[in-house]
PDB file of N, CA and C in Angstrom:
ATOM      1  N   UNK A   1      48.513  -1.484  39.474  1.00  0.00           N
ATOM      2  CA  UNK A   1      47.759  -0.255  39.581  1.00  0.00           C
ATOM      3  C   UNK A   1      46.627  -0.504  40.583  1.00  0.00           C
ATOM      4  N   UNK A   2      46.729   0.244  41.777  1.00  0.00           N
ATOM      5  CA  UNK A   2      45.661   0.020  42.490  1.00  0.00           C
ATOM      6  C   UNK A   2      44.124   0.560  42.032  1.00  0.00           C
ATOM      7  N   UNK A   3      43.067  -0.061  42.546  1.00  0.00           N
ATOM      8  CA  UNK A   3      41.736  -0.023  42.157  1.00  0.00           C
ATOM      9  C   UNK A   3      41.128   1.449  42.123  1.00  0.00           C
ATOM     10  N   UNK A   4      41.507   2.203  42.845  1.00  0.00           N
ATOM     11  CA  UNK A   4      41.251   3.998  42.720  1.00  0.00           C
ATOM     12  C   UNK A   4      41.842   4.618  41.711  1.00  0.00           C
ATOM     13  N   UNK A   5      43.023   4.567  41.600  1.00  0.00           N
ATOM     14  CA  UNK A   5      44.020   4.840  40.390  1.00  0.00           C
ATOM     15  C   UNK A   5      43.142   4.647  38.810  1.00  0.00           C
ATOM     16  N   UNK A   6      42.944   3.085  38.851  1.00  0.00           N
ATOM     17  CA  UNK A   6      42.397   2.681  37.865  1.00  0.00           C
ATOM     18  C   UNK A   6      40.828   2.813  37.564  1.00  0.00           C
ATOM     19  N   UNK A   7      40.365   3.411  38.598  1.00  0.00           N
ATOM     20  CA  UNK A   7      38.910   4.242  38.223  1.00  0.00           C
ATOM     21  C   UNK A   7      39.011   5.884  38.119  1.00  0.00           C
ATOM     22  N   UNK A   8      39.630   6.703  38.866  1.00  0.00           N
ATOM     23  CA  UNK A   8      40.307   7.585  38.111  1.00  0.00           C
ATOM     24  C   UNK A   8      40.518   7.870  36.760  1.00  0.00           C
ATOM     25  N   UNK A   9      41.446   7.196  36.177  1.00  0.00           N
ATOM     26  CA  UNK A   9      41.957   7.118  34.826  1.00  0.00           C
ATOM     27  C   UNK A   9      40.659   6.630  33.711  1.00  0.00           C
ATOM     28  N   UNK A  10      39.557   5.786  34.268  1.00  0.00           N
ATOM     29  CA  UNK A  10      38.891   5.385  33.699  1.00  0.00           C
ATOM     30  C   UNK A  10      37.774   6.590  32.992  1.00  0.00           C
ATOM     31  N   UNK A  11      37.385   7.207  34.479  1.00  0.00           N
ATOM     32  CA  UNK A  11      36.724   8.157  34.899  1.00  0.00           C
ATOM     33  C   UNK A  11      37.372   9.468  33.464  1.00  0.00           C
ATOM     34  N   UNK A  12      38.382   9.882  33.783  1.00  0.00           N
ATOM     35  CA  UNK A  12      38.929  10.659  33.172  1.00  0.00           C
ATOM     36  C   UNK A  12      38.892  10.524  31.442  1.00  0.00           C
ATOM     37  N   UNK A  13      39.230   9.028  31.128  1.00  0.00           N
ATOM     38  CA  UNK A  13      38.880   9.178  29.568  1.00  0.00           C
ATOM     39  C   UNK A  13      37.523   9.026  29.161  1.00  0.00           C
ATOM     40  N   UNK A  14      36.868   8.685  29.616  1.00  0.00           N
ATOM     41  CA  UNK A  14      34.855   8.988  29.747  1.00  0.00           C
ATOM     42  C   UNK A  14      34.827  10.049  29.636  1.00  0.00           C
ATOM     43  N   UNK A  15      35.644  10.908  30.391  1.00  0.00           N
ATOM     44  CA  UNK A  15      35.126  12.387  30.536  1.00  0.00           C
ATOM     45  C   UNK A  15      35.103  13.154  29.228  1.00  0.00           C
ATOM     46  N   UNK A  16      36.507  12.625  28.956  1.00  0.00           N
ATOM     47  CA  UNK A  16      36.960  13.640  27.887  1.00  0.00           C
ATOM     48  C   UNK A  16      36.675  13.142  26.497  1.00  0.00           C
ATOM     49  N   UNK A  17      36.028  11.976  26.026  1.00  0.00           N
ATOM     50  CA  UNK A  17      35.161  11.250  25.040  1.00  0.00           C
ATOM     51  C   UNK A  17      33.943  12.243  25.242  1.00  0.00           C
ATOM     52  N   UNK A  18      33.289  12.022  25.934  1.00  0.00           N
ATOM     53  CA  UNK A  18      31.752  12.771  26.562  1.00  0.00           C
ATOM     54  C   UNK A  18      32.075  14.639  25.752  1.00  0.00           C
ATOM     55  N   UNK A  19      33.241  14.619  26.430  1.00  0.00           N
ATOM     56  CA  UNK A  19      32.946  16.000  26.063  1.00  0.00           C
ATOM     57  C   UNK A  19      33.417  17.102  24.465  1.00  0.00           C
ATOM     58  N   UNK A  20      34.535  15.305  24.231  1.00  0.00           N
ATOM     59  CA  UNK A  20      34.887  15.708  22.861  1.00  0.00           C
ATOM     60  C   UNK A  20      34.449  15.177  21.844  1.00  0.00           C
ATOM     61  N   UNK A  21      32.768  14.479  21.979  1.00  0.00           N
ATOM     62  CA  UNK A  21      31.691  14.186  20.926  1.00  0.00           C
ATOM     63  C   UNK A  21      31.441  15.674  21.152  1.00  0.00           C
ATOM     64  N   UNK A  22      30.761  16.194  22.366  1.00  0.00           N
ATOM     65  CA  UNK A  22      30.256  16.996  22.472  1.00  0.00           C
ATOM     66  C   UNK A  22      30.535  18.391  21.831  1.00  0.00           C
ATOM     67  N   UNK A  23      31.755  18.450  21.617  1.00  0.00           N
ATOM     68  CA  UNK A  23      32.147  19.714  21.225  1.00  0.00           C
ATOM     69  C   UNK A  23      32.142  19.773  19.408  1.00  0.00           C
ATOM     70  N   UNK A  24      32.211  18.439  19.168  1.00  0.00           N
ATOM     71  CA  UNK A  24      32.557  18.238  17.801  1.00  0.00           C
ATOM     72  C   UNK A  24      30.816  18.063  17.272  1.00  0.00           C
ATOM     73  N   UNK A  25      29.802  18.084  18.091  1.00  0.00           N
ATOM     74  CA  UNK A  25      28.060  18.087  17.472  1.00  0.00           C
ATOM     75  C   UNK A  25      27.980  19.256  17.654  1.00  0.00           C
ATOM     76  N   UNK A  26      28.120  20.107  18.317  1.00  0.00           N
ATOM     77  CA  UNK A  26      28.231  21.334  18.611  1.00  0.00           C
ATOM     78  C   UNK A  26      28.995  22.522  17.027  1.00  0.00           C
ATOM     79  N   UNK A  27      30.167  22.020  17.128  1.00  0.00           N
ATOM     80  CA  UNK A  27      30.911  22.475  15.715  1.00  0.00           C
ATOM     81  C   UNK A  27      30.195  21.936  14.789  1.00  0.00           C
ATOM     82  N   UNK A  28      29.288  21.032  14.344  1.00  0.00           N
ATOM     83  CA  UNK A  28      29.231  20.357  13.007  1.00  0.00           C
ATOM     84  C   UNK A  28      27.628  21.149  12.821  1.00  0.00           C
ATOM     85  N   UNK A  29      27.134  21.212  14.233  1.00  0.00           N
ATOM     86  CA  UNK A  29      25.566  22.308  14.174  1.00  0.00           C
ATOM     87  C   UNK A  29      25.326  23.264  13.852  1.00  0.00           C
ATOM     88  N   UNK A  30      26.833  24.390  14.447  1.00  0.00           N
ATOM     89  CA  UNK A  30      27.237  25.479  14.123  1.00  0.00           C
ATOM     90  C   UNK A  30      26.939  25.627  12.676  1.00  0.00           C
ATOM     91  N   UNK A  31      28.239  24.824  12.147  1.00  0.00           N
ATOM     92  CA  UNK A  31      28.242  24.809  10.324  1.00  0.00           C
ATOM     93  C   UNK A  31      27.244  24.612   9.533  1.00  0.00           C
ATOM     94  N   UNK A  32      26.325  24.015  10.212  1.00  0.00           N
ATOM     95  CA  UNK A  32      25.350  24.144   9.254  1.00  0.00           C
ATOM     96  C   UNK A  32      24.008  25.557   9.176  1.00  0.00           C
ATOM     97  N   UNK A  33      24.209  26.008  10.109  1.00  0.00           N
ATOM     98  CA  UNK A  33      23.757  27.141  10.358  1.00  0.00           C
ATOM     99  C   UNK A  33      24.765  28.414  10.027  1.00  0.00           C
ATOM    100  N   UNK A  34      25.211  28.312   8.655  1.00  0.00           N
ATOM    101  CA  UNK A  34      26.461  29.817   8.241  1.00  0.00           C
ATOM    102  C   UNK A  34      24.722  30.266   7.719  1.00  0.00           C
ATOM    103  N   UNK A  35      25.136  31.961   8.492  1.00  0.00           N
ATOM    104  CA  UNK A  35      24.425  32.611   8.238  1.00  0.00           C
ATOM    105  C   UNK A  35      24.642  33.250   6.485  1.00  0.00           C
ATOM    106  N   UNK A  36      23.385  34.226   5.851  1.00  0.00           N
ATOM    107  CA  UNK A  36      23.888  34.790   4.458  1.00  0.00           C
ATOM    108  C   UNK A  36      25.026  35.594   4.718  1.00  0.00           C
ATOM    109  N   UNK A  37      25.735  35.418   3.585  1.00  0.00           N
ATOM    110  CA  UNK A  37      26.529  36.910   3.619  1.00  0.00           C
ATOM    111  C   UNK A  37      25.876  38.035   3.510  1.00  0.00           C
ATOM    112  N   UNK A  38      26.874  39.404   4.455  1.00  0.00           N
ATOM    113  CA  UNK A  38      26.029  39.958   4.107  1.00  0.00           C
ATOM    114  C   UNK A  38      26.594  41.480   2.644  1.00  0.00           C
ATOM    115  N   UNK A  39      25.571  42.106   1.741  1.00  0.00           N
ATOM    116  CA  UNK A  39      25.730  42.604   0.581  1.00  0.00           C
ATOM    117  C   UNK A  39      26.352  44.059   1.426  1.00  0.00           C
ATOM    118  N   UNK A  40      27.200  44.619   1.468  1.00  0.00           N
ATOM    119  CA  UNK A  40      27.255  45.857   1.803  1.00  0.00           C
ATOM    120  C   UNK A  40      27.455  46.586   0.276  1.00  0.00           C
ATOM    121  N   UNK A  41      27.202  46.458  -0.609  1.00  0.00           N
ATOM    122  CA  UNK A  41      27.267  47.652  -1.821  1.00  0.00           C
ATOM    123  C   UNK A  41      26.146  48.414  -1.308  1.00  0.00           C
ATOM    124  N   UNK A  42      25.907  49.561  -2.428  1.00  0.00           N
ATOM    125  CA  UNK A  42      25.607  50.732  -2.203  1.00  0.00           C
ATOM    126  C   UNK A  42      25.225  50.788  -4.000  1.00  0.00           C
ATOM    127  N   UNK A  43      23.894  50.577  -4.226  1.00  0.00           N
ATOM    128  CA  UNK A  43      23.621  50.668  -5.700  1.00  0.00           C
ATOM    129  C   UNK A  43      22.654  51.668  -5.892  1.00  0.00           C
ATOM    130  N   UNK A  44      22.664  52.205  -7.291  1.00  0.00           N
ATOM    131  CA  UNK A  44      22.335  53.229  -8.172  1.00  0.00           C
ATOM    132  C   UNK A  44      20.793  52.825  -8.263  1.00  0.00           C
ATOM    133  N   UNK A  45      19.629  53.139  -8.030  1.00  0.00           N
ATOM    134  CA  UNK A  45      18.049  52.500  -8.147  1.00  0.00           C
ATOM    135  C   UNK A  45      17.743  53.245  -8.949  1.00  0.00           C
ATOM    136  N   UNK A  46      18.270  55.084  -9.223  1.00  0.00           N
ATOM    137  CA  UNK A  46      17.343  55.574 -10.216  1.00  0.00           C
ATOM    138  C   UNK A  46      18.038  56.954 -10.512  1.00  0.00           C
ATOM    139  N   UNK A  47      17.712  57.118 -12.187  1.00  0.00           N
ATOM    140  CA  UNK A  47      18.544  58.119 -12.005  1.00  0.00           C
ATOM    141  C   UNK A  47      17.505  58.865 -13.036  1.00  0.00           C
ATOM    142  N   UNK A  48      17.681  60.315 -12.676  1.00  0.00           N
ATOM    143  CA  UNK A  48      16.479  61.503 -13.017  1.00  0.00           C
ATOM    144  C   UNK A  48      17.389  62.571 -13.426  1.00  0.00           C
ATOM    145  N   UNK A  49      17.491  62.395 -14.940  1.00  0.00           N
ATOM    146  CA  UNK A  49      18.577  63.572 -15.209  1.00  0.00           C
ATOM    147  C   UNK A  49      17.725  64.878 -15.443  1.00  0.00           C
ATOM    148  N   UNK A  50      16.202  65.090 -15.447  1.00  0.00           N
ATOM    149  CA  UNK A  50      15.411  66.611 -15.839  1.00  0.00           C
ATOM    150  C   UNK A  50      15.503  67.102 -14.394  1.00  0.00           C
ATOM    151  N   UNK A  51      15.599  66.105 -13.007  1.00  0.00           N
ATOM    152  CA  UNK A  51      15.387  66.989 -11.651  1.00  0.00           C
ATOM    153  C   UNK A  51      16.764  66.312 -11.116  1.00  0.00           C
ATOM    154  N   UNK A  52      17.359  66.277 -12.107  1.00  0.00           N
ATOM    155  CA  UNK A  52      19.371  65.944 -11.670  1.00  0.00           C
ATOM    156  C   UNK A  52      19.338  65.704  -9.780  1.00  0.00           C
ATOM    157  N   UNK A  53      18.922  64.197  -9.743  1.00  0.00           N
ATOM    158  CA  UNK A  53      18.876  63.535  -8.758  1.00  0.00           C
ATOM    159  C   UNK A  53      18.665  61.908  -9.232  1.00  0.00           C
ATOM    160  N   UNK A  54      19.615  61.485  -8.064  1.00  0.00           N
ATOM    161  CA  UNK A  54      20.071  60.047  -8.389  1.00  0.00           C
ATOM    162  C   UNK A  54      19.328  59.194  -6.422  1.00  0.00           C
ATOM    163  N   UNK A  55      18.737  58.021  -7.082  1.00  0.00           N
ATOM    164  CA  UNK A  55      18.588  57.476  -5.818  1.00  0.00           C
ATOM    165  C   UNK A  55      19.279  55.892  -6.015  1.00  0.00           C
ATOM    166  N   UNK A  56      19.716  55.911  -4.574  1.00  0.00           N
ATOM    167  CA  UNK A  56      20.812  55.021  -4.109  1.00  0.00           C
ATOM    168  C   UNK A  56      20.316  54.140  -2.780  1.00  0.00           C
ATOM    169  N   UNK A  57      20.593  52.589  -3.300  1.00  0.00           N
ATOM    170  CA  UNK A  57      20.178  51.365  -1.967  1.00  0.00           C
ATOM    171  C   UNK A  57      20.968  51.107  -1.724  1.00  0.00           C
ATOM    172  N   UNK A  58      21.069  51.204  -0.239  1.00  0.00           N
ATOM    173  CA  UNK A  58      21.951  50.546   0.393  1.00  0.00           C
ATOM    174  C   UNK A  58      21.710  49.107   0.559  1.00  0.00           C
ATOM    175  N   UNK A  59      21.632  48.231   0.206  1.00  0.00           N
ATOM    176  CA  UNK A  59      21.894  46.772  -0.299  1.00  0.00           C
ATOM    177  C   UNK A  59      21.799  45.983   1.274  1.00  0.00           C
ATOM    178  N   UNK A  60      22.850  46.355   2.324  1.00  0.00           N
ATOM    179  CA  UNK A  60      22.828  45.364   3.483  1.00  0.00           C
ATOM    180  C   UNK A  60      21.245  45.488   4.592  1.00  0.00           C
ATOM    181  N   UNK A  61      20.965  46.634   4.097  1.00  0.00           N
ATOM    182  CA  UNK A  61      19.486  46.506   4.830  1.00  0.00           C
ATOM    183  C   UNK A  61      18.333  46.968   3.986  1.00  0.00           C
ATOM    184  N   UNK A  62      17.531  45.552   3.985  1.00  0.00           N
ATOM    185  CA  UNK A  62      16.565  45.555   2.938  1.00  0.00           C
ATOM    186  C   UNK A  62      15.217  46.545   3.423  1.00  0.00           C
ATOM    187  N   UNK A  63      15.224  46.607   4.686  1.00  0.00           N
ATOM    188  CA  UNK A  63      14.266  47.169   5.303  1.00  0.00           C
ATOM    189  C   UNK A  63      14.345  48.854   5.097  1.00  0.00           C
ATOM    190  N   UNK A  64      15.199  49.348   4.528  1.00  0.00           N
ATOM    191  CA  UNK A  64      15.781  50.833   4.452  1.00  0.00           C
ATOM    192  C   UNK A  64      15.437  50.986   3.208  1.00  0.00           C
ATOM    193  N   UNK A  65      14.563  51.922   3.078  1.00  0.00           N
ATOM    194  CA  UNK A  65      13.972  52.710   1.685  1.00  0.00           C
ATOM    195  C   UNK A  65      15.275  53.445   1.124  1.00  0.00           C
ATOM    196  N   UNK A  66      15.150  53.501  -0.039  1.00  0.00           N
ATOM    197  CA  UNK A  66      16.289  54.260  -1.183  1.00  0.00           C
ATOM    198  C   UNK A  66      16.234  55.989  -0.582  1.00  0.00           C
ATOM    199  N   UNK A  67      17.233  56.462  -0.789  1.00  0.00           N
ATOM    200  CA  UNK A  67      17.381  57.683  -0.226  1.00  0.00           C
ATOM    201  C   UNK A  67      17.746  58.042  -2.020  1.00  0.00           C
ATOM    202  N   UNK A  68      17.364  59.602  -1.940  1.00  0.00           N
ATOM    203  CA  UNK A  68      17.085  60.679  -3.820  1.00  0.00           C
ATOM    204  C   UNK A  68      18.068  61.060  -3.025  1.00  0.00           C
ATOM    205  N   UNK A  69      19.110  61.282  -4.082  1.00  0.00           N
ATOM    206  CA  UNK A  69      20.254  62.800  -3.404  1.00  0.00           C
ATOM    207  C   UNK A  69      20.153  63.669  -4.732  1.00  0.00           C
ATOM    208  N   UNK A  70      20.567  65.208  -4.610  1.00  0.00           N
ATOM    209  CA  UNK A  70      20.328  66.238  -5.991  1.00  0.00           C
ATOM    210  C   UNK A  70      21.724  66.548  -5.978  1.00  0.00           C
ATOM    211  N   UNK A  71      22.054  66.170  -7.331  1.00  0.00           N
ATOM    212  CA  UNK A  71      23.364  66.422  -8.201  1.00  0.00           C
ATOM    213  C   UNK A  71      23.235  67.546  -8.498  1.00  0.00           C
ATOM    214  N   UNK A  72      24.026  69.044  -7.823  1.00  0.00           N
ATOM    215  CA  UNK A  72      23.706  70.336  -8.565  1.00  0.00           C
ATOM    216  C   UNK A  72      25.104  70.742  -9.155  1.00  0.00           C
ATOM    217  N   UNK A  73      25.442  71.751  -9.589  1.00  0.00           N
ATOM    218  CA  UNK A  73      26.371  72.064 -10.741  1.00  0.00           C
ATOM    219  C   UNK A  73      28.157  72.272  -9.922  1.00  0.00           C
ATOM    220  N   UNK A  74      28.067  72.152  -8.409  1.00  0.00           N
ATOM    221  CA  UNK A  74      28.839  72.014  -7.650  1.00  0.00           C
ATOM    222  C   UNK A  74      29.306  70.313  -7.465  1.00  0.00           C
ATOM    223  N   UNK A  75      28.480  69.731  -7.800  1.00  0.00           N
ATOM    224  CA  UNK A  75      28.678  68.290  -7.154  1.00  0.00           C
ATOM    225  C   UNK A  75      29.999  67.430  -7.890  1.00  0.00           C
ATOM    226  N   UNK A  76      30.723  67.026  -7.885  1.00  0.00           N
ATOM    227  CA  UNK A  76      32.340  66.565  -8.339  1.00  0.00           C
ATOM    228  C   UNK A  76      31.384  64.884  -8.505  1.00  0.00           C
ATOM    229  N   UNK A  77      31.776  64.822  -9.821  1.00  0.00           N
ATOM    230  CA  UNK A  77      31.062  63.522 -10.470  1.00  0.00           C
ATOM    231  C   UNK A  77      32.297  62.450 -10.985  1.00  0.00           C
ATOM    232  N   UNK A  78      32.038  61.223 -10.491  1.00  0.00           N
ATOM    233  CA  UNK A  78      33.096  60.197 -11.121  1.00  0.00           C
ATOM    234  C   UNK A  78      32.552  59.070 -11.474  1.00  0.00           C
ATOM    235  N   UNK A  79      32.515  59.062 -12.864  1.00  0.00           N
ATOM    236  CA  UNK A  79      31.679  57.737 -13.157  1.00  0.00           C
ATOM    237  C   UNK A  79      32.836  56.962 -14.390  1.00  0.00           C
ATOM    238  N   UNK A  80      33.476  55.794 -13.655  1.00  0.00           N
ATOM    239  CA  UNK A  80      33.876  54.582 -14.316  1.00  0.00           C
ATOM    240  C   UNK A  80      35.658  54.971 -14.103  1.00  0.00           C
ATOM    241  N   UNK A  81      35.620  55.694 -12.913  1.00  0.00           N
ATOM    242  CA  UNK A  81      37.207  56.368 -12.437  1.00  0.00           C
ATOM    243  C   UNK A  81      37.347  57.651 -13.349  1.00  0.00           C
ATOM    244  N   UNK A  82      36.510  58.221 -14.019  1.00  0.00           N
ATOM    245  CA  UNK A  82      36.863  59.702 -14.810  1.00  0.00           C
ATOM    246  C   UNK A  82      36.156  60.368 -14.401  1.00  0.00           C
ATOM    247  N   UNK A  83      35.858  62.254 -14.426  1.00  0.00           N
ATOM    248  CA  UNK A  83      34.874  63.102 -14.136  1.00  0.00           C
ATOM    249  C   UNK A  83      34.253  62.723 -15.347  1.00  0.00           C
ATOM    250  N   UNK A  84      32.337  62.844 -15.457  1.00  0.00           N
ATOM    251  CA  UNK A  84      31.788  62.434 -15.342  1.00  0.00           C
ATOM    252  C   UNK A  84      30.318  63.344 -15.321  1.00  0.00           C
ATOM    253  N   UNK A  85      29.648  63.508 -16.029  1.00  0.00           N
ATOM    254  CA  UNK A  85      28.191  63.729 -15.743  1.00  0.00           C
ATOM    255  C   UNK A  85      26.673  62.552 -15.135  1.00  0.00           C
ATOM    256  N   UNK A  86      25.880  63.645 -14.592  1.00  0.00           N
ATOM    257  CA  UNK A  86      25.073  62.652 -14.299  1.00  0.00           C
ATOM    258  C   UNK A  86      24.178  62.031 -15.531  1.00  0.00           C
ATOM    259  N   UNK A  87      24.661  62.257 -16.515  1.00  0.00           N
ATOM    260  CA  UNK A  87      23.474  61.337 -17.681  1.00  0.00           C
ATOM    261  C   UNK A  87      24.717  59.998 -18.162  1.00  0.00           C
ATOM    262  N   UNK A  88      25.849  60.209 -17.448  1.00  0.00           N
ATOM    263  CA  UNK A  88      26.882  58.504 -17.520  1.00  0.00           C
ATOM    264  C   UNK A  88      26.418  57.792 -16.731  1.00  0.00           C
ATOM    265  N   UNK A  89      25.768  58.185 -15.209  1.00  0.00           N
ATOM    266  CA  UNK A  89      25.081  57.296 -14.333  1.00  0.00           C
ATOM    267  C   UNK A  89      24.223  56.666 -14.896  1.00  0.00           C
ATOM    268  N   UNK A  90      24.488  54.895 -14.426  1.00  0.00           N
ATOM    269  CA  UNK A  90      23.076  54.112 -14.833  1.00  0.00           C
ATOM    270  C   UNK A  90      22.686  53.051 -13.651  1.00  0.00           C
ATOM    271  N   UNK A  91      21.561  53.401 -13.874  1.00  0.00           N
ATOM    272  CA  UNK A  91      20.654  52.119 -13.369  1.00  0.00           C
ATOM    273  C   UNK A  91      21.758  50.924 -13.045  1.00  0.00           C
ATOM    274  N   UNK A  92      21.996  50.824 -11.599  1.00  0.00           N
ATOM    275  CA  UNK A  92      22.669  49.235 -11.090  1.00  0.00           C
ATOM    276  C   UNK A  92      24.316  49.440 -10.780  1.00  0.00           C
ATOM    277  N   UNK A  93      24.381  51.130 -10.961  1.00  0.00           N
ATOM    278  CA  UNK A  93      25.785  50.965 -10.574  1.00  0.00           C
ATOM    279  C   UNK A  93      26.308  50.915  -9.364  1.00  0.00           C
ATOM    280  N   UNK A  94      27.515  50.492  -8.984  1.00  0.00           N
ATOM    281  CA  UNK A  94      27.756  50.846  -7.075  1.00  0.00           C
ATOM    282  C   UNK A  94      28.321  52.010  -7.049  1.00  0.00           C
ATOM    283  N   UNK A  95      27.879  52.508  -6.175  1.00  0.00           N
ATOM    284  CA  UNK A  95      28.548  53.747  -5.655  1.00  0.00           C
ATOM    285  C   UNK A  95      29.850  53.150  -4.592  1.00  0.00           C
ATOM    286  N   UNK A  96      30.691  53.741  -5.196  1.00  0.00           N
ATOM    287  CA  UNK A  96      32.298  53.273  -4.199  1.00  0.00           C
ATOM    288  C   UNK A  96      32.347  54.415  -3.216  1.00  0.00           C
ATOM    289  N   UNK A  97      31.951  55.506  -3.624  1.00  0.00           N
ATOM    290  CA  UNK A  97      32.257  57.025  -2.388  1.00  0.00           C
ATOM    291  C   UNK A  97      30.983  57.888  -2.810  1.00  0.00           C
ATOM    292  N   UNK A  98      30.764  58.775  -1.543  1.00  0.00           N
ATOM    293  CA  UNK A  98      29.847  59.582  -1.565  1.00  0.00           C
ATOM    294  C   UNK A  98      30.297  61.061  -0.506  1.00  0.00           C
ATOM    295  N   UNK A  99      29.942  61.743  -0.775  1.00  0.00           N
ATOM    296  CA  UNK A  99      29.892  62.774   0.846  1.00  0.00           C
ATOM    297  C   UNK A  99      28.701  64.037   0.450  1.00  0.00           C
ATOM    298  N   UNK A 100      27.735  63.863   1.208  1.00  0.00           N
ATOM    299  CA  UNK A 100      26.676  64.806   1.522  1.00  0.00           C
ATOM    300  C   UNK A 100      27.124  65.958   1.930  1.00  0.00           C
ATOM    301  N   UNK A 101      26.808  66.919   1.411  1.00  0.00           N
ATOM    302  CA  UNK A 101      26.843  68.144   1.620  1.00  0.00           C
ATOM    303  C   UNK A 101      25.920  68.174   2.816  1.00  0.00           C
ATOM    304  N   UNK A 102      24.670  68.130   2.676  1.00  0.00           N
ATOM    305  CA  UNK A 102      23.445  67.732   3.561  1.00  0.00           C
ATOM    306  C   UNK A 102      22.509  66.900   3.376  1.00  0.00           C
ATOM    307  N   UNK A 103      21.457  66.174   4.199  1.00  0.00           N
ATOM    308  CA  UNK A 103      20.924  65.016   4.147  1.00  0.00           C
ATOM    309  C   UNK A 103      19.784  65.101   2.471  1.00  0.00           C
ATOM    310  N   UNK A 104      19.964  66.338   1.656  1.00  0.00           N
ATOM    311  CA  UNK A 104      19.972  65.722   0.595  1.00  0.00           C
ATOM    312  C   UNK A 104      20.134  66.602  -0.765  1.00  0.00           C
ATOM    313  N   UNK A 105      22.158  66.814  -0.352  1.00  0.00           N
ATOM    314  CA  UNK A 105      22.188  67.330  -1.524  1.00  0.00           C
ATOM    315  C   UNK A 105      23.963  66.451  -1.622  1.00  0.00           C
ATOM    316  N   UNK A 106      24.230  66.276  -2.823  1.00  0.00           N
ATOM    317  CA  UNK A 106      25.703  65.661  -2.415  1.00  0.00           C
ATOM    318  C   UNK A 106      26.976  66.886  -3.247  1.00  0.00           C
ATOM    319  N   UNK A 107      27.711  66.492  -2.520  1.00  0.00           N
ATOM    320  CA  UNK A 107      29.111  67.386  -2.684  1.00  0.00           C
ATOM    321  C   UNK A 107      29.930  66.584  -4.104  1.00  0.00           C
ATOM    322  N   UNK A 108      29.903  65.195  -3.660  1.00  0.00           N
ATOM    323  CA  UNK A 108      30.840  64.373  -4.671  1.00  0.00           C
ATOM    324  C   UNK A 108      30.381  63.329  -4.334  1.00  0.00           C
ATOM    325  N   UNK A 109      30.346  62.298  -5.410  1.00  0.00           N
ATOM    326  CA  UNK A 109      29.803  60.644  -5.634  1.00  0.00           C
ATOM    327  C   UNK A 109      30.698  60.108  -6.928  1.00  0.00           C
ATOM    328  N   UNK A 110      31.147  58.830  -6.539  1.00  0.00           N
ATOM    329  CA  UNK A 110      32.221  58.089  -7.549  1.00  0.00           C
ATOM    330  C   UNK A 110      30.932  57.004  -7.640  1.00  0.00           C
ATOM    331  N   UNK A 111      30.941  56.642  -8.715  1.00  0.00           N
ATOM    332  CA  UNK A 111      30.433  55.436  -9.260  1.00  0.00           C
ATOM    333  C   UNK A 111      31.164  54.709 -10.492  1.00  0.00           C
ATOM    334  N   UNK A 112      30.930  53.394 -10.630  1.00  0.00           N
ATOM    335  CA  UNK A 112      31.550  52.350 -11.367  1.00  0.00           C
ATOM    336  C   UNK A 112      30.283  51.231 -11.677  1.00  0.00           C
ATOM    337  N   UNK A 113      31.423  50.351 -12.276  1.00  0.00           N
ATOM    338  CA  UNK A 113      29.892  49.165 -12.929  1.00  0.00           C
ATOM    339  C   UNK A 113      30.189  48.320 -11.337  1.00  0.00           C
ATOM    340  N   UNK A 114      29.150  47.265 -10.993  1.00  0.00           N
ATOM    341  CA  UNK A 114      28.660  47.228  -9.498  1.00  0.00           C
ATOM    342  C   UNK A 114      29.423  45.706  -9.592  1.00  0.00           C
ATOM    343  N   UNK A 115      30.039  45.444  -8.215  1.00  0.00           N
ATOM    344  CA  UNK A 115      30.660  44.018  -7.697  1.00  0.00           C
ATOM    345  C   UNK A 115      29.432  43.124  -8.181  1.00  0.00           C
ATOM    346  N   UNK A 116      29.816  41.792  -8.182  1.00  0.00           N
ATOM    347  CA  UNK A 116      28.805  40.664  -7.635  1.00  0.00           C
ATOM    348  C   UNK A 116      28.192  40.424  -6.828  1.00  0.00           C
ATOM    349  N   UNK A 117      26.441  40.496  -6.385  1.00  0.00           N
ATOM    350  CA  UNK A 117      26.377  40.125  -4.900  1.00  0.00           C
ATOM    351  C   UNK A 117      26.872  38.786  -4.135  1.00  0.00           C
ATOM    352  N   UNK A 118      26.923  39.114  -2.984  1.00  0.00           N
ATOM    353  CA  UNK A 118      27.536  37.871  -2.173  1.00  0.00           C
ATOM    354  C   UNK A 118      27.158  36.449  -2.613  1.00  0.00           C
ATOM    355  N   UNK A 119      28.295  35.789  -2.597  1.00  0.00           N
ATOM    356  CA  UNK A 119      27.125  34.416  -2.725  1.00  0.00           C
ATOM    357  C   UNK A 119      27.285  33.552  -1.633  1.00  0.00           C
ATOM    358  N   UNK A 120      25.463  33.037  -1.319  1.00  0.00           N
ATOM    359  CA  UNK A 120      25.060  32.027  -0.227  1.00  0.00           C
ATOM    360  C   UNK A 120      26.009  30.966  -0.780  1.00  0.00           C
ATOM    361  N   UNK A 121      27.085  30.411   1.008  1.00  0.00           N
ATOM    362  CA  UNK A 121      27.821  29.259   0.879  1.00  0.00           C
ATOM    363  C   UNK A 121      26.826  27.758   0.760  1.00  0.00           C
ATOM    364  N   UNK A 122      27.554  27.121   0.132  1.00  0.00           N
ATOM    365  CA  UNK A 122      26.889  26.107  -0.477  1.00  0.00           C
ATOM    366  C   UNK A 122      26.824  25.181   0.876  1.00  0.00           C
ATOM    367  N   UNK A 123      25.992  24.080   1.436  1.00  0.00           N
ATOM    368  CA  UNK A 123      26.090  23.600   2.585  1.00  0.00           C
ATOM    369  C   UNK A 123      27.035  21.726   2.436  1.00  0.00           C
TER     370      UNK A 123
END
């Protein structure tokens, strides 16, 4: 093997050592940086059956105040997969579906007892 050849080849597995520590500190840095999961439920904060209005958190952004919606005698109620009044709603449930009539009266809301929140992966 002549002397170019054999610095070449030399050259070449340096390279690819160099760059396949590199990629593998890179992956192992990554992993330790898993971000939280994040909560997308949609939970029940309060429920007001004398002014028949229910307020609801949206869970994935903590920074977002609870929005009141008014349950009126039109509103299609499902609480635990059956129709449903608003004095079955409680405190902590998830809401699985919703649809606003307008920004604050609702048409129909399904609720059930609420998932688990996410859980932080262990490192």
């Amino acid at each position: 093997m002549n002397p170019s050849r054999l610095l070449l080849t030399v050259t070449t597995l340096a390279f690819n050592l160099v760059f396949t520590f590199a990629a593998l500190a890179a992956t192992t840095s990554m992993t330790s940086k898993i971000p939280p999961p994040i909560d997308t439920r949609i939970l029940i904060k309060s429920v007001d059956v004398k002014a028949d209005t229910i307020t609801i958190k949206y869970m994935r952004d903590a920074k977002e105040p609870p929005h009141t919606y008014k349950i009126d005698s039109v509103t299609t109620l499902t609480v635990n997969n059956v129709k449903g009044t608003i004095d079955k709603i409680k405190v902590g449930m998830q809401v699985r579906s919703y649809i606003e009539r307008d920004d604050e009266t609702l048409d129909s809301v399904s609720v059930d007892i609420a998932d688990p929140p996410p859980v932080v992966p262990k490192k």
